[in-house]
Protein backbone atom coordinates (compact mmCIF):
# COMPACT_ATOMS: atom_id res chain seq x y z
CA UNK A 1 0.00 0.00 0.00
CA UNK A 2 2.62 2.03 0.45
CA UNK A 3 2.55 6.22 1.39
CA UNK A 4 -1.00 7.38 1.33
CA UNK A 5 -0.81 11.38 0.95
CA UNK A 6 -3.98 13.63 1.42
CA UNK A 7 -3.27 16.40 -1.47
CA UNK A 8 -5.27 19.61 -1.37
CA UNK A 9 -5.85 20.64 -4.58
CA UNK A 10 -7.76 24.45 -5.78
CA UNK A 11 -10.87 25.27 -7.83
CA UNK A 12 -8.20 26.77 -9.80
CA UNK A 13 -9.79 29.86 -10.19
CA UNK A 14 -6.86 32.74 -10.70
CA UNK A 15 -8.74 35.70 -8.81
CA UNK A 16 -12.37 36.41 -7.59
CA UNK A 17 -13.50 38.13 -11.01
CA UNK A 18 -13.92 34.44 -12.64
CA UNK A 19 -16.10 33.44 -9.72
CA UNK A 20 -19.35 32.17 -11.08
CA UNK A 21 -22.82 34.18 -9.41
CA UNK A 22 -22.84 32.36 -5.55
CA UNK A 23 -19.51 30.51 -5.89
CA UNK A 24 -16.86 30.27 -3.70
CA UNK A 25 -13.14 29.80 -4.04
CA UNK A 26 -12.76 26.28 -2.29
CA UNK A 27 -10.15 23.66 -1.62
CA UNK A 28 -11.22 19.81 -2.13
CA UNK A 29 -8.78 17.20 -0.71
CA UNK A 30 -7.77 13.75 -2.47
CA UNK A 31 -5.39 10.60 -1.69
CA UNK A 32 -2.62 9.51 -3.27
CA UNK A 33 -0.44 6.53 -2.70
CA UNK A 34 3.04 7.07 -2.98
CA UNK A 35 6.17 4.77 -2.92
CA UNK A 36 3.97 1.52 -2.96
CA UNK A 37 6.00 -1.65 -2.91
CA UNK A 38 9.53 0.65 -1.85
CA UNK A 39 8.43 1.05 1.89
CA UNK A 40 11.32 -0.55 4.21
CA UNK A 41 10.81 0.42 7.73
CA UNK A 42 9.14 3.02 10.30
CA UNK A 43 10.71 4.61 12.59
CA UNK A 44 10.70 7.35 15.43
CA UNK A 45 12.92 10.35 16.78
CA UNK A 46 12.62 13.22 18.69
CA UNK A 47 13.62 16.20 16.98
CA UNK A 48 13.53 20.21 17.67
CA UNK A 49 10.23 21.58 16.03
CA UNK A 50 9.99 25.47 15.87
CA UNK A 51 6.15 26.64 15.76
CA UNK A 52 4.44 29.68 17.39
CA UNK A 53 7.79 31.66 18.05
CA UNK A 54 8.74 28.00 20.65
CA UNK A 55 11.34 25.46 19.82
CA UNK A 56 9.87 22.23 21.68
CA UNK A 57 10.99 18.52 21.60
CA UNK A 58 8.69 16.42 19.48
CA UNK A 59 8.30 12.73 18.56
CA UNK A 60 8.44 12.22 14.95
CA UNK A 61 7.58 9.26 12.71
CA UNK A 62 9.20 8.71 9.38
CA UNK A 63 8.98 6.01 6.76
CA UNK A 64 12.27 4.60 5.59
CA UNK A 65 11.68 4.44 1.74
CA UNK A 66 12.86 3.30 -1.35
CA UNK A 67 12.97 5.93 -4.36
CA UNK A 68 14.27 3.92 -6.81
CA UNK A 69 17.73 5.66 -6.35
CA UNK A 70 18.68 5.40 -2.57
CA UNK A 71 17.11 5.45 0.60
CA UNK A 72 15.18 8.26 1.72
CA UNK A 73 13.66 9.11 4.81
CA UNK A 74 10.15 10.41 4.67
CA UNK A 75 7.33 11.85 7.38
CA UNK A 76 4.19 10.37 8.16
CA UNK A 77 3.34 11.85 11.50
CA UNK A 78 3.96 14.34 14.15
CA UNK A 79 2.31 14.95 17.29
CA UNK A 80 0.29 18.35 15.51
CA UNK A 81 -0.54 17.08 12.39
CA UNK A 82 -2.71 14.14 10.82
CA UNK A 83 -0.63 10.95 9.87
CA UNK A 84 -0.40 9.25 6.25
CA UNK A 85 -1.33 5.73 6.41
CA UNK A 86 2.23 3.72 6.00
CA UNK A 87 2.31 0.16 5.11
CA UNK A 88 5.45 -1.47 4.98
CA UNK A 89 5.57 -3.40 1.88
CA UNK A 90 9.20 -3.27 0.47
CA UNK A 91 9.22 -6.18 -1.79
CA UNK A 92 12.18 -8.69 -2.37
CA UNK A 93 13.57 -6.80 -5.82
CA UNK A 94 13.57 -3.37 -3.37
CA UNK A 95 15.37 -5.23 -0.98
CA UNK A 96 18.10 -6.37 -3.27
CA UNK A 97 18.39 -2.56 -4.73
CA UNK A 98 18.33 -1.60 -1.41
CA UNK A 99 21.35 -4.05 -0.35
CA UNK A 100 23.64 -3.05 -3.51
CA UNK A 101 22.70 0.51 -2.27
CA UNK A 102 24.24 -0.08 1.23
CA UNK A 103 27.37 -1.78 -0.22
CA UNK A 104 28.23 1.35 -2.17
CA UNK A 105 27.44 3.37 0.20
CA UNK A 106 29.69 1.76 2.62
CA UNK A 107 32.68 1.51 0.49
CA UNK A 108 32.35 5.50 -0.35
CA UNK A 109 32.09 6.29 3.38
CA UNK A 110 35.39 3.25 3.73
CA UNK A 111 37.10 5.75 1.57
CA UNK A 112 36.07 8.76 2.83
CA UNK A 113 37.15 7.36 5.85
CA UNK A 114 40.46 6.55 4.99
CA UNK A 115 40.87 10.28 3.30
CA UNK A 116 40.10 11.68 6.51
CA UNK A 117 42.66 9.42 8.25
CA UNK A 118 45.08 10.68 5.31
CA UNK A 119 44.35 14.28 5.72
CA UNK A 120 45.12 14.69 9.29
CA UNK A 121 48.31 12.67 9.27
CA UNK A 122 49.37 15.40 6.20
CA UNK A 123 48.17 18.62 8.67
CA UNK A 124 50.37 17.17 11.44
CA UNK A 125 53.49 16.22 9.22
CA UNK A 126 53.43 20.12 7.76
CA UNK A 127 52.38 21.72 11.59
CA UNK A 128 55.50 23.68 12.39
CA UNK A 129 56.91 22.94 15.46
CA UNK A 130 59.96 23.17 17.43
CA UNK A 131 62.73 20.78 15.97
CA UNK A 132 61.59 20.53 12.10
CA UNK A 133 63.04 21.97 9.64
CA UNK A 134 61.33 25.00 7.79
CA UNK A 135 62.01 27.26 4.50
CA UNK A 136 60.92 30.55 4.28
CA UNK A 137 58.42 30.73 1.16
CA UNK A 138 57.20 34.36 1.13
CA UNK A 139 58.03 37.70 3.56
CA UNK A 140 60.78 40.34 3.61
CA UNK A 141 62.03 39.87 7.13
CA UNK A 142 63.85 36.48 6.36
CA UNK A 143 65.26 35.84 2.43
CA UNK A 144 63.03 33.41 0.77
CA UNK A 145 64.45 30.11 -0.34
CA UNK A 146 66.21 29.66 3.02
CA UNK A 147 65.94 26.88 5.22
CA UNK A 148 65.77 26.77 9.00
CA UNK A 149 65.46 25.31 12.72
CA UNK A 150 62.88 26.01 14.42
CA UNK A 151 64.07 27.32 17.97
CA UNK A 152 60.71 28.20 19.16
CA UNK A 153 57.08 28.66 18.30
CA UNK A 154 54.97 31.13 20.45
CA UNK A 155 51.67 33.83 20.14
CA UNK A 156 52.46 37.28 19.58
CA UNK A 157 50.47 40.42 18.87
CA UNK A 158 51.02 39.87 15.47
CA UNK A 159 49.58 36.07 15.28
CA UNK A 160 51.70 33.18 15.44
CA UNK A 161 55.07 33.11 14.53
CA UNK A 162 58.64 31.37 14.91
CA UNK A 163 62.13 31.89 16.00
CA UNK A 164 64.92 30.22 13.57
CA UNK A 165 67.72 28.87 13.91
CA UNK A 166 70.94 28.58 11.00
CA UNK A 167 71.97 25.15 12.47
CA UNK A 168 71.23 22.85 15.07
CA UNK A 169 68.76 24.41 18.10
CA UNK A 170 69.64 27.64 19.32
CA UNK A 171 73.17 27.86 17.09
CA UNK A 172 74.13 29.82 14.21
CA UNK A 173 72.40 32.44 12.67
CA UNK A 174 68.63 33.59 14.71
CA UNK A 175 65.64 35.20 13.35
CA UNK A 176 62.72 36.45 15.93
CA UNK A 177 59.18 36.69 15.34
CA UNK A 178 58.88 35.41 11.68
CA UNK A 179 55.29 34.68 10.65
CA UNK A 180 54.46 31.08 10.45
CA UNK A 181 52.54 32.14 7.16
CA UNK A 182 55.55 32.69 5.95
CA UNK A 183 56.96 28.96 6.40
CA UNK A 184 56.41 25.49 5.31
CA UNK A 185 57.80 22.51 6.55
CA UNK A 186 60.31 20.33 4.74
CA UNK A 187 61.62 16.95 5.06
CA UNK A 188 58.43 15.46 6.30
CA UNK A 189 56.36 15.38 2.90
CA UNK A 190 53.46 13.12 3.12
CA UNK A 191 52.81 11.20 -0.64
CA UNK A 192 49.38 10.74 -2.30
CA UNK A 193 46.68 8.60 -0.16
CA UNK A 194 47.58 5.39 -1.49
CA UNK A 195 44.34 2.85 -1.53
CA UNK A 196 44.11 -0.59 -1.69
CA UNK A 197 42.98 -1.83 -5.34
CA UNK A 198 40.51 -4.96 -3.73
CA UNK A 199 36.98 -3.31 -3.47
CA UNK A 200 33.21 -5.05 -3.30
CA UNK A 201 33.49 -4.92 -6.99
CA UNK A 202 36.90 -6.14 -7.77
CA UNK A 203 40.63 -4.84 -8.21
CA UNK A 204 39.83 -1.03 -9.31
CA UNK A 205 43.01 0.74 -10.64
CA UNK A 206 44.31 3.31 -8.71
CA UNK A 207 43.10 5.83 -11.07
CA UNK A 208 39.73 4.66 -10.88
CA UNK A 209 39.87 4.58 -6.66
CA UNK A 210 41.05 8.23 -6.83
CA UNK A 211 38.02 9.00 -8.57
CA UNK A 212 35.82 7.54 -6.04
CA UNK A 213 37.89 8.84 -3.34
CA UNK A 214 36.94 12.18 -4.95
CA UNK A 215 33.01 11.92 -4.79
CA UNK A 216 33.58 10.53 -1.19
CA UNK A 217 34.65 13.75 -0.24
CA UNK A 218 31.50 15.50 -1.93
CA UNK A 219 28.16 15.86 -0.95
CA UNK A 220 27.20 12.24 -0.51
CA UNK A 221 23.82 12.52 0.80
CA UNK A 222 22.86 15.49 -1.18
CA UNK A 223 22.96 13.62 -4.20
CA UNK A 224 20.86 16.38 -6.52
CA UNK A 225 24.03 19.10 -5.33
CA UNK A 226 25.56 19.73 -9.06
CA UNK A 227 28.63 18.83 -7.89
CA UNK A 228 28.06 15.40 -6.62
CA UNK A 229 26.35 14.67 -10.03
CA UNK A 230 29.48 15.38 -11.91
CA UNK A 231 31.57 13.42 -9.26
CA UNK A 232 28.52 10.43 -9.34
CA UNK A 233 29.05 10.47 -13.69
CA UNK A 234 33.01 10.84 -13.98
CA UNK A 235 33.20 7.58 -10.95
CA UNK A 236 30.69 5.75 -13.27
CA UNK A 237 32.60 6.84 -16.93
CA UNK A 238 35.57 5.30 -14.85
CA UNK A 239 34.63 2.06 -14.50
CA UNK A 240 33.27 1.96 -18.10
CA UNK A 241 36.71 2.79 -19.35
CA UNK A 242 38.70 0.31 -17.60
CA UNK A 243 36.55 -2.10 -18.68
CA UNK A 244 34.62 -2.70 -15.67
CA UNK A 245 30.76 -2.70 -14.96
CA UNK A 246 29.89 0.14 -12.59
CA UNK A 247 28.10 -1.19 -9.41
CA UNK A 248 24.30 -1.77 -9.97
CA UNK A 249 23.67 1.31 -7.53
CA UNK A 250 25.71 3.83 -9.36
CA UNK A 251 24.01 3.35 -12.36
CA UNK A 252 20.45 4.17 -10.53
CA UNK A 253 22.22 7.43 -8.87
CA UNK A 254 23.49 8.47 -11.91
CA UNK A 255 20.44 7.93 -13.79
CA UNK A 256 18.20 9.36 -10.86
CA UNK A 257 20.58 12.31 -10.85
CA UNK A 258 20.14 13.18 -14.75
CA UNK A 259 16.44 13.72 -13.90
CA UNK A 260 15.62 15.77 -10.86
CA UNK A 261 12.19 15.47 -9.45
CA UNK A 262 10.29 17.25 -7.41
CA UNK A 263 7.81 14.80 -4.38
């Protein structure tokens, strides 16, 4: 059965002129079903409802549905309004879409994961701190091209900043009070994220991981956002290139995402 949605439709009359002798502009109500055969679970959780200038706590109910693309969450009560009658019905070929959905998803948030993981080991390798070794990329204060110790790294009215060193620690040559904006580390480069080829859907080049690595770090779960379209079509054109079938899921998201509709 499904979603069953009262609609309120108009007379459609455009203004009051058009208004036959004695009638009156009226609204007339009308069911629809919705989503029959794609509904997976119900579900409910309290969420912060704003209404008559008051936040308050509220118990809503949502439908966990099937859309033909992904899974969607959709209402079906609150505690002010009047409920749409839910049945959950997924059937057995939703179920399978629905499974293939969750694999993909998983690896994508596996990689996004693992970019994450990647990104903060880079910010730590290029934090300067005392001990590394720096070279002055921009500023007049210090010649750029030069490279450095870092003596000391402290606050100053100015923002952050560093003293430097020639040599060793506290030898040779100093500086005071040169911006760290004005410094990168050196020594301590971190490579590419390097990803392992097995996947749910074989041994992907590393080309073709990069590329999904790249729409993990998009808008995942807004999948209409114009850039996780592009990033959706370029992962799929990647597997068709290298000879590979795109995962069963991907195809629906790209397809759903070439035609945007409105519910």
């Amino acid at each position: 059965m499904g979603i069953t949605f009262t609609i309120r439709d108009y007379t459609g009359r455009i203004n009051a002129s058009e208004l036959q002798d004695g009638e009156q502009e009226v609204w007339y109500e009308r069911e629809e079903v919705r989503y029959e055969g794609c509904v997976l679970s119900i579900f409910t959780r309290s969420e912060h409802r704003y209404c008559d200038d008051m936040t308050n706590w509220e118990e809503i109910t949502y439908a966990r549905v099937w859309d033909g693309s992904k899974v969607i969450e959709v209402e079906i009560a609150d505690m002010g309004c009047k409920s749409k009658p839910t049945t959950i019905d997924a059937t057995d070929e939703v179920k399978t879409e629905v499974a293939e959905w969750e694999e993909f998803v998983a690896w994508i948030d596996t990689l996004a994961a693992a970019k994450r993981e990647h990104e903060s080991v880079v910010k730590e390798a290029q934090k300067i701190a005392k001990g590394k070794q720096v070279e002055v990329v921009k500023g007049r204060k210090v010649k750029k091209g030069t490279r450095w110790f870092v003596d000391h790294v402290g606050e100053g009215q100015y923002g952050a900043y560093a003293n430097l060193s020639a040599q060793t620690i506290g030898r040779g040559e100093y500086h005071r009070y040169v911006s760290l904006d004005n410094l990168k580390v050196i020594g301590e480069e971190i490579g590419r994220l390097e990803l392992s080829g097995a996947t749910p859907y074989g041994n992907l080049p590393g080309t073709l991981l990069q590329m999904a690595l790249d729409y993990s770090a998009t808008y995942r779960n807004n999948y209409q956002h114009e850039a996780n379209q592009t990033a959706l079509s370029v992962l799929h054109d990647a597997f068709v290139d290298a000879d590979m079938t795109p995962p069963p899921a991907l195809v629906r998201l790209v397809k759903a995402s070439q035609t945007v509709t409105t519910v």
